[in-house]
Protein backbone atom coordinates (compact mmCIF):
# COMPACT_ATOMS: atom_id res chain seq x y z
CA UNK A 1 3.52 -14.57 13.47
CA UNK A 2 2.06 -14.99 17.19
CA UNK A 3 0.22 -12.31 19.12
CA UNK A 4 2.84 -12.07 21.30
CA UNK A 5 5.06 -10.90 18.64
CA UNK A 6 2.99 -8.61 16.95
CA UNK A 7 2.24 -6.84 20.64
CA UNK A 8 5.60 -6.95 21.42
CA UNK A 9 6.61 -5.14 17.49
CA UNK A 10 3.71 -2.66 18.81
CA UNK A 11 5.29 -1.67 22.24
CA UNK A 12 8.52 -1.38 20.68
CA UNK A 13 7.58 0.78 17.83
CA UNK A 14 5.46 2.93 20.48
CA UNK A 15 8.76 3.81 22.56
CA UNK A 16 10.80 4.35 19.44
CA UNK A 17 8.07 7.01 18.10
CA UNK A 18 8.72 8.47 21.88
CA UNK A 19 12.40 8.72 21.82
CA UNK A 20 11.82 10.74 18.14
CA UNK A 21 11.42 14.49 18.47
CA UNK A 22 8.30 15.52 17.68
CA UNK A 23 8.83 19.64 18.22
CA UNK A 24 11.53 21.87 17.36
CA UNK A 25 12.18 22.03 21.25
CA UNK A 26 12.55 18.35 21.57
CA UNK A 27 15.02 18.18 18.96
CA UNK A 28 16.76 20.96 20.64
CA UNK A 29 17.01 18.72 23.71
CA UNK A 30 17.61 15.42 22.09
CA UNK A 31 20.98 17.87 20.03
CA UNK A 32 22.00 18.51 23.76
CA UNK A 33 21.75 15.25 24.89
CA UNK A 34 23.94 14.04 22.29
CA UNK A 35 26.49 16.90 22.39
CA UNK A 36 27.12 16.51 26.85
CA UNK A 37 26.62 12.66 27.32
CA UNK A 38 28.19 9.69 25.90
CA UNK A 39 26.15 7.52 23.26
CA UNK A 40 24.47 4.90 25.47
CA UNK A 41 24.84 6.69 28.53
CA UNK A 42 21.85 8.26 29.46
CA UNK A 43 17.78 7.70 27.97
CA UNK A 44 15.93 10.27 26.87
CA UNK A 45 11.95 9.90 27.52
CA UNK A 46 10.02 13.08 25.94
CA UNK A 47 7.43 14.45 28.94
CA UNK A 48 5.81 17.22 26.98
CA UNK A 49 6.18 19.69 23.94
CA UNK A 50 9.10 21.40 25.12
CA UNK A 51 10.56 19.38 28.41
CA UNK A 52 12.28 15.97 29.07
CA UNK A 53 13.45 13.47 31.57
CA UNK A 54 17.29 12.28 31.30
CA UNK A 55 18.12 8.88 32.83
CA UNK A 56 21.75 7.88 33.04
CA UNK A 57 22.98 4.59 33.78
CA UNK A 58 23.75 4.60 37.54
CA UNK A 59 20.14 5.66 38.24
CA UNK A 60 20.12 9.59 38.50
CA UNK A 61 17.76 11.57 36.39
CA UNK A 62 17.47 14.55 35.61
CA UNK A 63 14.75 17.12 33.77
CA UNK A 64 15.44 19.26 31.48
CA UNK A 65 13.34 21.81 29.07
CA UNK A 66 14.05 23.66 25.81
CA UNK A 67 13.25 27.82 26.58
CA UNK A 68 14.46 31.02 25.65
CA UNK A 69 17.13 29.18 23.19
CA UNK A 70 18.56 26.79 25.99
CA UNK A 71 18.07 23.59 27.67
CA UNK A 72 18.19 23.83 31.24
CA UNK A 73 17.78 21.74 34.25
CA UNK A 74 13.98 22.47 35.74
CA UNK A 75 11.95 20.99 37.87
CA UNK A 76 9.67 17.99 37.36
């Protein structure tokens, strides 16, 4: 196997591990993310313990973060 390969394999396993919750509260958001938006429709990218930044496919984004029991909107 090249180099290029294997650093390719690396990146990609690197922004799988980042689309994978890693806290309760992500999975909270990544659980609303799947219940309001179509499969394929929007990226998820983890920004901290408990927030996250939506991307759909037009362009928009969005934040979101996991408190009191709810995902909400916030700012960035």
């Amino acid at each position: 196997m090249s180099k290029e390969i294997r650093e390719l394999e690396e990146r990609s396993k690197k922004i799988i591990e980042n689309m994978r919750p890693q806290t309760i509260a992500q999975y909270h958001i990544k659980q609303w993310l799947d219940d309001n938006f179509i499969m394929g429709c929007a990226r998820l990218e983890y920004t901290g313990k408990d927030k996250a930044k939506v991307m759909d496919t037009v362009g928009g984004v969005m934040y979101v973060e996991y408190k009191n029991g709810e995902v909400r909107e916030c700012q960035k």
